[in-house]
Each structure stands twice: as structure tokens, then as C-alpha cells.
N, C-alpha and C. Protein backbone atom coordinates (compact mmCIF):
# COMPACT_ATOMS: atom_id res chain seq x y z
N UNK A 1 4.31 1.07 -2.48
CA UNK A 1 5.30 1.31 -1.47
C UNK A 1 4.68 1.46 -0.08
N UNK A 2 3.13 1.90 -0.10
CA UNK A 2 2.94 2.06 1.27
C UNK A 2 2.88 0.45 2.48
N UNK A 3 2.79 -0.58 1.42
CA UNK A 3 2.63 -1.52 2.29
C UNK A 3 3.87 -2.07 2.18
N UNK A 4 5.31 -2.32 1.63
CA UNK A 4 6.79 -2.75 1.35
C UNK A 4 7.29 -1.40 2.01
N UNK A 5 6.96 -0.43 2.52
CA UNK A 5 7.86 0.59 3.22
C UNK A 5 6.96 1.38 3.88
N UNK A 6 6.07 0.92 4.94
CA UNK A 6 5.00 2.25 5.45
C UNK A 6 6.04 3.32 6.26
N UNK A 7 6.46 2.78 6.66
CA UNK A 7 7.42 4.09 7.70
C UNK A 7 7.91 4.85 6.82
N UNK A 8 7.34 5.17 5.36
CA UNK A 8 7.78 6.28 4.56
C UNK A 8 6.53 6.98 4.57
N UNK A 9 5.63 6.86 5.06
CA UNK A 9 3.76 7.39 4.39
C UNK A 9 3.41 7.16 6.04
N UNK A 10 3.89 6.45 6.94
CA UNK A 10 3.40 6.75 8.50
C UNK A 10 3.79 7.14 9.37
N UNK A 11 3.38 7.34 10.68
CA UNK A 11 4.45 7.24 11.80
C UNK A 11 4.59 6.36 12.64
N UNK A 12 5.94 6.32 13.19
CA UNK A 12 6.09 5.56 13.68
C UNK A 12 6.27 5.73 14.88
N UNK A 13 5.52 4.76 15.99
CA UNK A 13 5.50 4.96 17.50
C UNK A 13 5.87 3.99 18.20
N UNK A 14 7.04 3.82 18.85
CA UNK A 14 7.91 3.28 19.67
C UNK A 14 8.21 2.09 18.66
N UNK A 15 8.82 2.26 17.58
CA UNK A 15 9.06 1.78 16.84
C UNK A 15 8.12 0.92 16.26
N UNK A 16 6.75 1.04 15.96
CA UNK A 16 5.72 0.80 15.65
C UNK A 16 5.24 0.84 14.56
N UNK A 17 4.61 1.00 13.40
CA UNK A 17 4.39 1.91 12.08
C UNK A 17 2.96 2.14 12.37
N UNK A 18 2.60 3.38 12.58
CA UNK A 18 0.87 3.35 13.01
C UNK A 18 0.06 3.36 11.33
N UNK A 19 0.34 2.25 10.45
CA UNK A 19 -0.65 2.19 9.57
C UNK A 19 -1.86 2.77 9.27
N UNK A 20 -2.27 2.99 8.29
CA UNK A 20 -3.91 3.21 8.36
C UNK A 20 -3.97 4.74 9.37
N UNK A 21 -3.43 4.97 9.71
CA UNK A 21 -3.62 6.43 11.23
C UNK A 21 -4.36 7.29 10.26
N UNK A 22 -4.96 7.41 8.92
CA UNK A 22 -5.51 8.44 8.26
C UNK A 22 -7.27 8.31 8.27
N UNK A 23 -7.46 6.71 8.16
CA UNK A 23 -8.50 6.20 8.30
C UNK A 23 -8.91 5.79 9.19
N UNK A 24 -10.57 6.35 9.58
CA UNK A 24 -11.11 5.52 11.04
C UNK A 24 -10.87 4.49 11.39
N UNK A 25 -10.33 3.98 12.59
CA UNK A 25 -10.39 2.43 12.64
C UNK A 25 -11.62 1.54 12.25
N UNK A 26 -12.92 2.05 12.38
CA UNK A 26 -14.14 1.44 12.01
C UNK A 26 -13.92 1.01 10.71
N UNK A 27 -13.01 1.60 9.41
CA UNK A 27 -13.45 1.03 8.15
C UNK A 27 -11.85 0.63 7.79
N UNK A 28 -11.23 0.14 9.05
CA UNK A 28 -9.92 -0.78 8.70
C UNK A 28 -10.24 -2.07 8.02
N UNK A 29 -11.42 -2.53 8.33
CA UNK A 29 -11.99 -3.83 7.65
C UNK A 29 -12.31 -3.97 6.35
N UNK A 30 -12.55 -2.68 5.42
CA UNK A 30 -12.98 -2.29 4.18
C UNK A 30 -11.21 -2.29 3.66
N UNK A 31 -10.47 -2.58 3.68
CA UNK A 31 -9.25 -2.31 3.46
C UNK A 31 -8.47 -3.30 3.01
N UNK A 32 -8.35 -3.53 1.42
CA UNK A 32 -8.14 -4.67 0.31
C UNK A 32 -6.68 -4.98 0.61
N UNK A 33 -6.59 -5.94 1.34
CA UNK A 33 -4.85 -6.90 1.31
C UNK A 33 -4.50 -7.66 0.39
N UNK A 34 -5.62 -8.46 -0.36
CA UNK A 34 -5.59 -9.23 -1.15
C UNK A 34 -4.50 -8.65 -2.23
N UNK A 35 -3.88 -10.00 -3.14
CA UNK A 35 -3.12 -9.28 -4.28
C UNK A 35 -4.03 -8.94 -5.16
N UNK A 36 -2.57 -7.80 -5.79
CA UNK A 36 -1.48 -7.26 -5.35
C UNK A 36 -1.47 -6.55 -4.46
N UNK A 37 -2.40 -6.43 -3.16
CA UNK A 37 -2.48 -5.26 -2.52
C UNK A 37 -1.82 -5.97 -1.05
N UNK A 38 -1.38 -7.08 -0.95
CA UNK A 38 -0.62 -8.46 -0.19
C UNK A 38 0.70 -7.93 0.40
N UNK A 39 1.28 -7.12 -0.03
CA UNK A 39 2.77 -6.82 0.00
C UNK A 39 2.99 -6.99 1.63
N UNK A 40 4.34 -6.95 1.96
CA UNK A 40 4.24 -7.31 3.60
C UNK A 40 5.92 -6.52 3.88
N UNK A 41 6.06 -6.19 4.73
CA UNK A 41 7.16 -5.51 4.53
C UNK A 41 8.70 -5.82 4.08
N UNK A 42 9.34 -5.15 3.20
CA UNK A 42 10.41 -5.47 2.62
C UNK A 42 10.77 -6.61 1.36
N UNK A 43 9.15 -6.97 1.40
CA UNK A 43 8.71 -7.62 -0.17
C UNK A 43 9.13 -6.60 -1.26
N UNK A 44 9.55 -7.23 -2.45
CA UNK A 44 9.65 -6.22 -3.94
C UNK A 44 8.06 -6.16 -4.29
N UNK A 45 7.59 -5.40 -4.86
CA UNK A 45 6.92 -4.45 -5.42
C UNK A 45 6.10 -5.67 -6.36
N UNK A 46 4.73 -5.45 -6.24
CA UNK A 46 4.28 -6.50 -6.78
C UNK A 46 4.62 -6.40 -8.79
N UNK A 47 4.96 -5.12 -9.32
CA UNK A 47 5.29 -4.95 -10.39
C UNK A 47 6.40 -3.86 -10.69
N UNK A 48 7.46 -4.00 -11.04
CA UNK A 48 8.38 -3.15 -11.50
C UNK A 48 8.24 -2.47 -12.68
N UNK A 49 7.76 -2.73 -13.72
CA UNK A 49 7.71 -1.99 -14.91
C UNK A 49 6.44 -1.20 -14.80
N UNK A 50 6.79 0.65 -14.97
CA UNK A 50 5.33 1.16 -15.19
C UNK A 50 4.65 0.77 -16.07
N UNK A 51 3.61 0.75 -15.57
CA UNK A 51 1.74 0.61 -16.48
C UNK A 51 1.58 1.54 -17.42
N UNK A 52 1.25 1.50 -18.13
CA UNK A 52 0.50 2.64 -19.30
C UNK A 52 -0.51 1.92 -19.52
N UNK A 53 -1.58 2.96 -20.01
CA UNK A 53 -3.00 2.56 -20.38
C UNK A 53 -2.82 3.20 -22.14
N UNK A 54 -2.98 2.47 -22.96
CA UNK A 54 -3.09 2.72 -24.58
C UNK A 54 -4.25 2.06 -24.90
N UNK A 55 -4.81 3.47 -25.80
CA UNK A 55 -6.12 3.29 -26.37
C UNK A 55 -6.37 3.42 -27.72
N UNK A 56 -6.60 2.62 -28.48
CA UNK A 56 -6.68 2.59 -30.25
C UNK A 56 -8.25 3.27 -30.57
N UNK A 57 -8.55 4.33 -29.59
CA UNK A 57 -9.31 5.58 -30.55
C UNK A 57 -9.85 5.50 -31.67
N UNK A 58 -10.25 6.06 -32.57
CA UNK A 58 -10.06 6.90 -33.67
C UNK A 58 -10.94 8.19 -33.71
């Protein structure tokens, strides 16, 4: 959701969404867009059904 709705997780300045405002700008470049991480605003969700992780143990 942060990248299909940031103005829920940022702020927003003059109607702006200040993205990223948590992280230095220096390591905005380290910062994976690629999919699924692609989303662009008001895109659906790269997956709707939750994930579970199941592990056959014993």
C-alpha cells in the first residue's frame, strides 16, 4: 500500500506526497521499484490473497 496509496504512510506538501521523507535522500537510489515493488499510484496491489509460509517439519 505504501506505493498504490502513499498519502496514507506520508505527507503531503502542497499537494505533493513527500515519499521516502523517512530515509536520507543519499540512499533513495538503494530503493527496489522493480516488481512487485513497481506499483504506481492507484494500481491494485500486486497480490490480493494473503501469503502464508507452510513448513512440512517433523
Amino acid at each position: 500500500m505504501r506505493d498504490t496509496n502513499p498519502e496514507k504512510f506520508y505527507p503531503v506538501k502542497h499537494g505533493v506526497v513527500q515519499k521516502f521523507d523517512d530515509l536520507p535522500k543519499k540512499y533513495w537510489d538503494n530503493i527496489n521499484t522493480e516488481p512487485p515493488f513497481d506499483r504506481k499510484r492507484g494500481d491494485k496491489p500486486a497480490s490480493t490473497k494473503p501469503r502464508s509460509r507452510t513448513s512440512s517439519r517433523s
